[in-house]
C-alpha atoms as a PDB file:
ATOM      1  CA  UNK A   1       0.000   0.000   0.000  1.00  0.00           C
ATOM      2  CA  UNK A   2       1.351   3.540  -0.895  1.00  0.00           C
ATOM      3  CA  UNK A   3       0.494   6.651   0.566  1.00  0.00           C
ATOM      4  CA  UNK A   4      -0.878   9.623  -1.252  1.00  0.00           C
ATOM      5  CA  UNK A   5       1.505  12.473  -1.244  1.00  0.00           C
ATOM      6  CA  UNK A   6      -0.968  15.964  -1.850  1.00  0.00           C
ATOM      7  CA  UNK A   7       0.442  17.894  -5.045  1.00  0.00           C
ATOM      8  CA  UNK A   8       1.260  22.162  -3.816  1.00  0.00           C
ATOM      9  CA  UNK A   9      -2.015  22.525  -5.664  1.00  0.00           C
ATOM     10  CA  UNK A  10      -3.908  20.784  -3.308  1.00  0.00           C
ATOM     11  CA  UNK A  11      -2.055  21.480  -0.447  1.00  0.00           C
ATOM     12  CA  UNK A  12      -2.686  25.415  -1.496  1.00  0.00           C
ATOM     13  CA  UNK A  13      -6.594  24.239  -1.620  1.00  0.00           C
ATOM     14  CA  UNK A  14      -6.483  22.527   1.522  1.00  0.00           C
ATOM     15  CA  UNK A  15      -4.527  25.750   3.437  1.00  0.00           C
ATOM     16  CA  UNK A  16      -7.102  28.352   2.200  1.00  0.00           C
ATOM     17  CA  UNK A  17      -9.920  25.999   2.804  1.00  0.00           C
ATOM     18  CA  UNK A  18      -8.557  25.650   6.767  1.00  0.00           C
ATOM     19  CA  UNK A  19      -7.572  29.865   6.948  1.00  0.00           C
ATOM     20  CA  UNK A  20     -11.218  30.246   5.548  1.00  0.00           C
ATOM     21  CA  UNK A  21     -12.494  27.939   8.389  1.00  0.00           C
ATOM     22  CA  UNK A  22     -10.697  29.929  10.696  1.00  0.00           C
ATOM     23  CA  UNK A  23     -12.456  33.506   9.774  1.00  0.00           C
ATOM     24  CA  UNK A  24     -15.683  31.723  10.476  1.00  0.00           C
ATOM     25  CA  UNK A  25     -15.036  31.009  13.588  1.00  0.00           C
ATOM     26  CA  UNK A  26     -13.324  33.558  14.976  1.00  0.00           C
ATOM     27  CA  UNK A  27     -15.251  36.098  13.609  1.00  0.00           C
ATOM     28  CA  UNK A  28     -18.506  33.992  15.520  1.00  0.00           C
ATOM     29  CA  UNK A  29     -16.701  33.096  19.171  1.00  0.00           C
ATOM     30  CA  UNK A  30     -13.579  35.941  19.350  1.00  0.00           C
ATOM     31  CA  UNK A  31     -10.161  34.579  18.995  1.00  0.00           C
ATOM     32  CA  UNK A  32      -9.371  33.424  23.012  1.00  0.00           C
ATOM     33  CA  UNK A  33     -12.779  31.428  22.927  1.00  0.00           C
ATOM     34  CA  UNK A  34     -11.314  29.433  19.469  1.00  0.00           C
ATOM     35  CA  UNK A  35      -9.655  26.295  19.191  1.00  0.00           C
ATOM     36  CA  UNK A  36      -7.818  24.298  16.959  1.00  0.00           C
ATOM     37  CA  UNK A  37     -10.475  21.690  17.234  1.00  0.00           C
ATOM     38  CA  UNK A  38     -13.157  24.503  16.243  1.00  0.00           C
ATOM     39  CA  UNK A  39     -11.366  24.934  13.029  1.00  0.00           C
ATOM     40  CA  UNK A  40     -10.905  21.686  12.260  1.00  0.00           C
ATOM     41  CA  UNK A  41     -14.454  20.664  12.487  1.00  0.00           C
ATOM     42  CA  UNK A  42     -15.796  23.971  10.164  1.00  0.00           C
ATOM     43  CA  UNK A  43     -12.751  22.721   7.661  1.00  0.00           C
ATOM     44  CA  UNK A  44     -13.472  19.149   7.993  1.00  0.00           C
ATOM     45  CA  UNK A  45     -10.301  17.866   8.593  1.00  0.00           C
ATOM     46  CA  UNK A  46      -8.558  16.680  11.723  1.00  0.00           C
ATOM     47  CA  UNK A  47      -7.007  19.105  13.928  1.00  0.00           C
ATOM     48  CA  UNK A  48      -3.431  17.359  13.660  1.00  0.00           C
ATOM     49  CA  UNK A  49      -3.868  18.561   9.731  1.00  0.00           C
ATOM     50  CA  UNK A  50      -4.401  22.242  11.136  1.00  0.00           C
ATOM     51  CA  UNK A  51      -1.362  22.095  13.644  1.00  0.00           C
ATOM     52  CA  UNK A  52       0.855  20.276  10.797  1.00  0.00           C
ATOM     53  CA  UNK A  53       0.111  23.389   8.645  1.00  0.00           C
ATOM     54  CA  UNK A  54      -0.436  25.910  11.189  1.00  0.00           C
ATOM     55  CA  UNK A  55       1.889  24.889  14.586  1.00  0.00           C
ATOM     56  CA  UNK A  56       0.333  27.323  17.059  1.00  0.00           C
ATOM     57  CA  UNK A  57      -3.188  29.122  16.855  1.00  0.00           C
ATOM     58  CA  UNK A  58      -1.428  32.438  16.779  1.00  0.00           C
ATOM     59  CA  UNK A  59       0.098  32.032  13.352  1.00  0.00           C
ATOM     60  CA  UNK A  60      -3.326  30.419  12.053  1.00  0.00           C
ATOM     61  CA  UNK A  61      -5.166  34.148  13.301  1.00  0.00           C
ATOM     62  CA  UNK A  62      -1.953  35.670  11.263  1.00  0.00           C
ATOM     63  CA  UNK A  63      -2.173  33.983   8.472  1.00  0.00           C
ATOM     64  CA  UNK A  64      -6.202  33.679   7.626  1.00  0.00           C
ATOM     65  CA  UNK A  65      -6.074  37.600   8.504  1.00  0.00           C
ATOM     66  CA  UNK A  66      -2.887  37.867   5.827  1.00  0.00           C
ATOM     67  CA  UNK A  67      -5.057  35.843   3.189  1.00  0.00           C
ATOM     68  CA  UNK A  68      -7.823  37.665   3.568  1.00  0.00           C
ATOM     69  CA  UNK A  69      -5.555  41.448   3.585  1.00  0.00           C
ATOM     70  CA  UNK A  70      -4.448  40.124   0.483  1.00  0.00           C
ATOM     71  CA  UNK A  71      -7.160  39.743  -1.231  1.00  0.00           C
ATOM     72  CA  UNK A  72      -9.179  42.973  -0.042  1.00  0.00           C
ATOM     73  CA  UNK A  73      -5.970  45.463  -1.172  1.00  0.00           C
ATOM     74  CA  UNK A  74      -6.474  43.494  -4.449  1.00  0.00           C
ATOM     75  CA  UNK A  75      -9.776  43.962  -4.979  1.00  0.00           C
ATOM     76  CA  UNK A  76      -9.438  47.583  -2.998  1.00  0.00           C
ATOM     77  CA  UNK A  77      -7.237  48.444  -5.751  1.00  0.00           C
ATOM     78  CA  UNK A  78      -9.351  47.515  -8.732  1.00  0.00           C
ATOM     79  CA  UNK A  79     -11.648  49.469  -7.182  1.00  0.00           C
ATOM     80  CA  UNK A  80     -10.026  52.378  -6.446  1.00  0.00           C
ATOM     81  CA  UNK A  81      -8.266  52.401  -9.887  1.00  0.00           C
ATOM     82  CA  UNK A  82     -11.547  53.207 -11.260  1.00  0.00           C
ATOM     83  CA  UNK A  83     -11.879  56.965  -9.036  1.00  0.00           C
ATOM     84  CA  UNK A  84     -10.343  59.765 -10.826  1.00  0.00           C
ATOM     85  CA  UNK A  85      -9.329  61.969  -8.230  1.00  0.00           C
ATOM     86  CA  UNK A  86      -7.120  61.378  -5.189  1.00  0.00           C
ATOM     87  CA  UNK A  87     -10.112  62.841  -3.059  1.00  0.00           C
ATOM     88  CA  UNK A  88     -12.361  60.435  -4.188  1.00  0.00           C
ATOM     89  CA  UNK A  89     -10.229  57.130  -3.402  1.00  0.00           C
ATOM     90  CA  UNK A  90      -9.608  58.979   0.039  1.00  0.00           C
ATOM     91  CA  UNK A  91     -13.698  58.880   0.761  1.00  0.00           C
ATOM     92  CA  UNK A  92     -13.480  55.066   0.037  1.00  0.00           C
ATOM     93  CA  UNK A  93     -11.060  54.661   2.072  1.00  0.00           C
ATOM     94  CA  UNK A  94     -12.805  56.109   4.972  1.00  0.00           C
ATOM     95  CA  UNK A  95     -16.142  54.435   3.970  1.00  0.00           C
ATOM     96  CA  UNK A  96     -14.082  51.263   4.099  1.00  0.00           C
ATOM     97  CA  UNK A  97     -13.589  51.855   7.330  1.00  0.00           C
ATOM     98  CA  UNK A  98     -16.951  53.341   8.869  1.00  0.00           C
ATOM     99  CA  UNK A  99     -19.704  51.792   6.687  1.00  0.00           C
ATOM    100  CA  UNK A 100     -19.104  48.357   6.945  1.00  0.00           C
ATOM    101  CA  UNK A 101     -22.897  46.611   6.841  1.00  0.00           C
ATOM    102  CA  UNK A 102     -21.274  43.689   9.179  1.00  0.00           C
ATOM    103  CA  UNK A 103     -21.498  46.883  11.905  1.00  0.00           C
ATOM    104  CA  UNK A 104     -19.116  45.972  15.041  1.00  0.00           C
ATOM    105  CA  UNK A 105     -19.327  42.139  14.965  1.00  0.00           C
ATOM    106  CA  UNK A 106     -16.705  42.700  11.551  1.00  0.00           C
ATOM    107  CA  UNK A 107     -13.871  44.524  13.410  1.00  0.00           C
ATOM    108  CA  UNK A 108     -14.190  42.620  16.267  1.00  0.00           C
ATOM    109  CA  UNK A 109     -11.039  40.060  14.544  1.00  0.00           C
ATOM    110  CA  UNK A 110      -8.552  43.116  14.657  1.00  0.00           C
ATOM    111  CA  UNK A 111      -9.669  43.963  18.068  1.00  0.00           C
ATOM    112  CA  UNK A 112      -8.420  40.802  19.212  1.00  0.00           C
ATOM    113  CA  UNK A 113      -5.554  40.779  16.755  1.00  0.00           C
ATOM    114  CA  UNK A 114      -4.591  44.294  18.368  1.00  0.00           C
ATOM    115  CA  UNK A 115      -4.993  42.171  21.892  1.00  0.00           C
ATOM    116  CA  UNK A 116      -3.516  39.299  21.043  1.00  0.00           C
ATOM    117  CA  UNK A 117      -0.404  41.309  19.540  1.00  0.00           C
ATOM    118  CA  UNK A 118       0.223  42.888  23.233  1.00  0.00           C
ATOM    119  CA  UNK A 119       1.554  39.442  24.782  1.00  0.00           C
ATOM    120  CA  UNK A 120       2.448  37.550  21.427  1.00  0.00           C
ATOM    121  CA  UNK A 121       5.550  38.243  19.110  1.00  0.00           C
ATOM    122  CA  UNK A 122       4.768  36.576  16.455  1.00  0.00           C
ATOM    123  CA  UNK A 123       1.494  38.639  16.435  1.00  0.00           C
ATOM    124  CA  UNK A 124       2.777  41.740  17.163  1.00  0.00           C
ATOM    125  CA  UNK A 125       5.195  41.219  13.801  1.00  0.00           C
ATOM    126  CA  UNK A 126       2.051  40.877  11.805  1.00  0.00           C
ATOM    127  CA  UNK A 127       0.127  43.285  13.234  1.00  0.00           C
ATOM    128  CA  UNK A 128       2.724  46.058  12.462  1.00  0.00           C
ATOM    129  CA  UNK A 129       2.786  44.739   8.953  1.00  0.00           C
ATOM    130  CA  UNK A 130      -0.802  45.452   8.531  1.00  0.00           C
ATOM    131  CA  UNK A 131      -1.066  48.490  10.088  1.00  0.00           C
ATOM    132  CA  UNK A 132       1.689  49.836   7.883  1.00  0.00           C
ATOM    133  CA  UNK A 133       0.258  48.393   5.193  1.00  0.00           C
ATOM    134  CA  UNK A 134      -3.015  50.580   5.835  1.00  0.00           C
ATOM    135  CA  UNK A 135      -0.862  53.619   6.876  1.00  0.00           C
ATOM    136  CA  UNK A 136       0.724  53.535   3.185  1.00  0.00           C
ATOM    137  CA  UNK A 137      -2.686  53.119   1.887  1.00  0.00           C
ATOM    138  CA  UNK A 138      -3.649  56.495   2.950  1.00  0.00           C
ATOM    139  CA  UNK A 139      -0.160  58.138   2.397  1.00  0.00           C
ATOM    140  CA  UNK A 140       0.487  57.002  -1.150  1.00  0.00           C
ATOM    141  CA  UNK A 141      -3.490  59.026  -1.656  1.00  0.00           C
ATOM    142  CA  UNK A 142      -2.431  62.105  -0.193  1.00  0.00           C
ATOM    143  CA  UNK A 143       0.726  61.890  -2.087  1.00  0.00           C
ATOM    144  CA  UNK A 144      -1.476  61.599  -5.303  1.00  0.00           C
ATOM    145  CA  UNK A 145      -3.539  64.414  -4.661  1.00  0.00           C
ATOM    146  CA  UNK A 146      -0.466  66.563  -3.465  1.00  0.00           C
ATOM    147  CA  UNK A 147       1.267  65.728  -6.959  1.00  0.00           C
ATOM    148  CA  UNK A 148      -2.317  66.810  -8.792  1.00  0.00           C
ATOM    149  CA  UNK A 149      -2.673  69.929  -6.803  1.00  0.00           C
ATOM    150  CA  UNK A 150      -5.714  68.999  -5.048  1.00  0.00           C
ATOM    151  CA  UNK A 151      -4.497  68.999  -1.908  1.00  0.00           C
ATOM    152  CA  UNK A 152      -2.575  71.880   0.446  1.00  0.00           C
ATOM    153  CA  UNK A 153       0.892  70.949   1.155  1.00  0.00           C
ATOM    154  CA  UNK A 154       1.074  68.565   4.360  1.00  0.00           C
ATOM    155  CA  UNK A 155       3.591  66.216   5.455  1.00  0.00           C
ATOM    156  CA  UNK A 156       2.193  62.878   3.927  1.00  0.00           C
ATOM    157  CA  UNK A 157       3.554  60.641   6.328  1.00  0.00           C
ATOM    158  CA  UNK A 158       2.327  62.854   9.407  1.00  0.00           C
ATOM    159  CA  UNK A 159      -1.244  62.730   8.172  1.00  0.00           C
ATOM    160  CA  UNK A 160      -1.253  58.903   7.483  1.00  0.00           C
ATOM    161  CA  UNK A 161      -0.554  58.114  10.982  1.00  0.00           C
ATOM    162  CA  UNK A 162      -2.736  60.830  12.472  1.00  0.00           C
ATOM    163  CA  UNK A 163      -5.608  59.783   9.981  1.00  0.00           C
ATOM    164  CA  UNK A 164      -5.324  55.719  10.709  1.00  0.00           C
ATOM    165  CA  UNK A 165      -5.028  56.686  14.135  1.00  0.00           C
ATOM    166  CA  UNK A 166      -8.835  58.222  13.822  1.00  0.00           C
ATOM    167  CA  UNK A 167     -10.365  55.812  11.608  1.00  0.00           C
ATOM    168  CA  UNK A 168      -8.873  52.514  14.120  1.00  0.00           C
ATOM    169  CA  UNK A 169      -9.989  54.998  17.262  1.00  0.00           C
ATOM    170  CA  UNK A 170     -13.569  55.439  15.636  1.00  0.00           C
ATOM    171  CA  UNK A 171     -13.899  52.080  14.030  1.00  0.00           C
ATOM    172  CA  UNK A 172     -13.479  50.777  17.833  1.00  0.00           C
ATOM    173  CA  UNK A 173     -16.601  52.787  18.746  1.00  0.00           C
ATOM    174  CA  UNK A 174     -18.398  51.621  15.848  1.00  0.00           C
ATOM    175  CA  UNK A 175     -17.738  47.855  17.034  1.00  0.00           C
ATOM    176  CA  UNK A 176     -18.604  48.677  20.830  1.00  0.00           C
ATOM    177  CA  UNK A 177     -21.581  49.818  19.069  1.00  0.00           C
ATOM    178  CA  UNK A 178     -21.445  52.808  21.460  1.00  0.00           C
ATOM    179  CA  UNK A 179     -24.947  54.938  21.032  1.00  0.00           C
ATOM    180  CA  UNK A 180     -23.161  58.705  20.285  1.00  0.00           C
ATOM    181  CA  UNK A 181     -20.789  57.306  17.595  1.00  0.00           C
ATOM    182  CA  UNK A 182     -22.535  55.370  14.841  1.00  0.00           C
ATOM    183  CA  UNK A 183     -21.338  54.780  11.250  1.00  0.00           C
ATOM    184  CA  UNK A 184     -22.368  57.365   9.008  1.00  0.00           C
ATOM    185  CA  UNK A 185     -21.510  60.137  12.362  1.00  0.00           C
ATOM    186  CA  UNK A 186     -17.749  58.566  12.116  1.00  0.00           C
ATOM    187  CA  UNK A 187     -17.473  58.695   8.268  1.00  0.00           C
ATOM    188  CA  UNK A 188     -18.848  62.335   8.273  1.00  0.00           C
ATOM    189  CA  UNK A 189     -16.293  63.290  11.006  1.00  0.00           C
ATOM    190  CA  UNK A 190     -13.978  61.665   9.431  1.00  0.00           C
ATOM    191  CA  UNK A 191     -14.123  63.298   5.724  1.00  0.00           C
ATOM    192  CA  UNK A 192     -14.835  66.821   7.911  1.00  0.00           C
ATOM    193  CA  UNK A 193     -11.508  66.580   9.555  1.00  0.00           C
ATOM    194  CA  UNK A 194      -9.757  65.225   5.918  1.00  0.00           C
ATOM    195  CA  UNK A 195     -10.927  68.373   4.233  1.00  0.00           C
ATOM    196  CA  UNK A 196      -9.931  70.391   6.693  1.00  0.00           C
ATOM    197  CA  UNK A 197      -6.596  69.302   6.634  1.00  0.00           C
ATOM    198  CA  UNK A 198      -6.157  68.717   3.089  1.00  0.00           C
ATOM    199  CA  UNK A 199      -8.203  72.109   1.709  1.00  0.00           C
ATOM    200  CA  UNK A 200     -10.367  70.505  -0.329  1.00  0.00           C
ATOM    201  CA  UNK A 201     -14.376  70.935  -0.513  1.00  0.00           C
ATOM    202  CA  UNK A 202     -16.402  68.109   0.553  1.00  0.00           C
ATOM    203  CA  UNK A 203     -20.252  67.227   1.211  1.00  0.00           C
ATOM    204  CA  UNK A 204     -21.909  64.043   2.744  1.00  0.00           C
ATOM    205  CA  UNK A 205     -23.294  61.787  -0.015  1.00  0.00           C
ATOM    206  CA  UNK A 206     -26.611  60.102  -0.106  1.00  0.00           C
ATOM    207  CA  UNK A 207     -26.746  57.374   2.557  1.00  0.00           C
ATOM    208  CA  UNK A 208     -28.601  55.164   0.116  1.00  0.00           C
ATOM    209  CA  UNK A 209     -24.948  55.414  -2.248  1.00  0.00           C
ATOM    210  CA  UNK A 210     -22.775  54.082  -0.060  1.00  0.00           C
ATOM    211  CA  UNK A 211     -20.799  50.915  -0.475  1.00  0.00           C
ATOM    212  CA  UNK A 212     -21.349  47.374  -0.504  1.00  0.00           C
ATOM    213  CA  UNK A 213     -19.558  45.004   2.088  1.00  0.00           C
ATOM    214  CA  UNK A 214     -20.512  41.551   2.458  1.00  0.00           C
ATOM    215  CA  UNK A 215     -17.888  40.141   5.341  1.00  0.00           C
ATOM    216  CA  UNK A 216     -20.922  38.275   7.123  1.00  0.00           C
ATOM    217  CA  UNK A 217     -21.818  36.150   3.573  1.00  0.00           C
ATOM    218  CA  UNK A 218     -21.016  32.531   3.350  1.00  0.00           C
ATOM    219  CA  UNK A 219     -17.978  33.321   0.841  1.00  0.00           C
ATOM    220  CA  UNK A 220     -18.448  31.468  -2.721  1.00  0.00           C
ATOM    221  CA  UNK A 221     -14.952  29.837  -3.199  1.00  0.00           C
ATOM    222  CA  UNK A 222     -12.360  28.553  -0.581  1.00  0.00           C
ATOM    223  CA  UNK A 223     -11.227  32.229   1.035  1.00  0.00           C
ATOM    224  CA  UNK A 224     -13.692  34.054   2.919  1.00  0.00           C
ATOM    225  CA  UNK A 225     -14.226  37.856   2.723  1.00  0.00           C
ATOM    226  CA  UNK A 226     -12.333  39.386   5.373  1.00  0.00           C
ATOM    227  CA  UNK A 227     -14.096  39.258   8.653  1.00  0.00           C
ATOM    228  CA  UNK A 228     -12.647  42.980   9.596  1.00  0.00           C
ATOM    229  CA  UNK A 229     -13.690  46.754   9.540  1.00  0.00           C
ATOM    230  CA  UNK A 230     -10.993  47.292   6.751  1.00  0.00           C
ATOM    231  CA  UNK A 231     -12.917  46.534   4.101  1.00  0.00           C
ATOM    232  CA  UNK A 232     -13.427  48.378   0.056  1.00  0.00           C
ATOM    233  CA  UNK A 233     -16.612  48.966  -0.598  1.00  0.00           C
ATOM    234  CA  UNK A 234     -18.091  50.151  -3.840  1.00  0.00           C
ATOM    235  CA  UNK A 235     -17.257  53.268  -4.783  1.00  0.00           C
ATOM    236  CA  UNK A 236     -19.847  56.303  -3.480  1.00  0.00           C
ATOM    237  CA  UNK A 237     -18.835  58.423  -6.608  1.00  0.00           C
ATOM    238  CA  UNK A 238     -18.794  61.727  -4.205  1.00  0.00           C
ATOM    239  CA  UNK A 239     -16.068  64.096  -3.356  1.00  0.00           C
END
């Protein structure tokens, strides 16, 4: 009798099917409350398979959350490809972050991320990854729009961090679901205090414009959507 030996096709399959299994449930319990075994029952596989892939359940959170980053910038940048003004793709970027339809229950993964990156190296690696990631996101905009004269002259880099700094501090009251700071009140804030600082004109669009998210959905192929606030959605068309 002869073993089968997986080809890196279906060992790629098998991964994303187990990081996709992992969203699920974290996103549902919290990441403390998850276990290996958790995973490996939504995956349907056995949770030695997980561990042989994974090792530890901090680099499974890691890695489904780096899948899943991966594929929103992606699809974040088709999107925002299609805007033609750096004030535009800075809007989605803030709707991304405030009008998430999943409401708190989406960013609740990167408040345990952000948790779980106080005590855990390994964590605390990633997490800086991402959050530059989403810092450059914003500066490489306001870089745009300095270049096309649509902005006033700011430092780039100064305004990335203060700006991420708002959106994460808001998108935390958005997921507490506290009663003064709901979704549209953060993105309107938020776009106020951009236009300030940038000098360019801006006016809330119609609520009934804003963008699609869909993190809650059962996802159609082997990745799920990512189960966080950071999310594109479509495009409101408004400046």
């Amino acid at each position: 009798m002869t073993l089968e030996v997986e080809t890196g096709e279906q060992q790629d399959s098998r991964r994303a099917q187990m990081l996709s299994a992992a969203l699920e449930v974290i996103v549902e319990r919290g990441f403390p409350d998850t276990r290996i075994a958790d995973v490996a029952e939504r995956a349907d596989v056995s949770p030695a398979l997980v561990i042989y892939y994974f090792k530890t359940k901090d680099r499974l959170l890691t890695e489904a959350i780096r899948l899943a980053e991966d594929s929103w910038y992606a699809e974040g940048a088709r999107r925002m490809a299609a805007l033609p003004s750096a004030a535009m793709r800075l809007e989605e970027v803030v709707a991304m972050s405030c009008l998430d339809d999943g409401g708190g229950e989406t960013w609740s993964i990167w408040l345990d991320l952000w948790a779980a990156a106080l005590r855990h190296p390994e964590v605390r690696q990633v997490r800086e990854q991402f959050d530059e990631q989403w810092r450059e996101t914003i500066r490489s905009i306001v870089r745009e729009g300095l270049a096309a004269g649509e902005f006033e002259p700011v430092d780039a880099s100064d305004f990335a961090v203060g700006f991420s700094a708002l959106l994460d501090g808001l998108a935390i009251q958005i997921a507490l679901e506290d009663p003064v700071v709901s979704p549209w009140r953060a993105f309107e804030l938020s776009m106020r205090v951009a236009a300030q600082l940038l000098g360019f004109s801006w006016s809330p669009p119609t609520r009934g414009r804003r963008g699609r998210v869909g993190r809650r959905s059962t996802p159609a192929g082997p990745v799920a959507p990512l189960p966080a606030g950071r999310r594109w959605p479509e495009s409101s068309g408004s400046t």
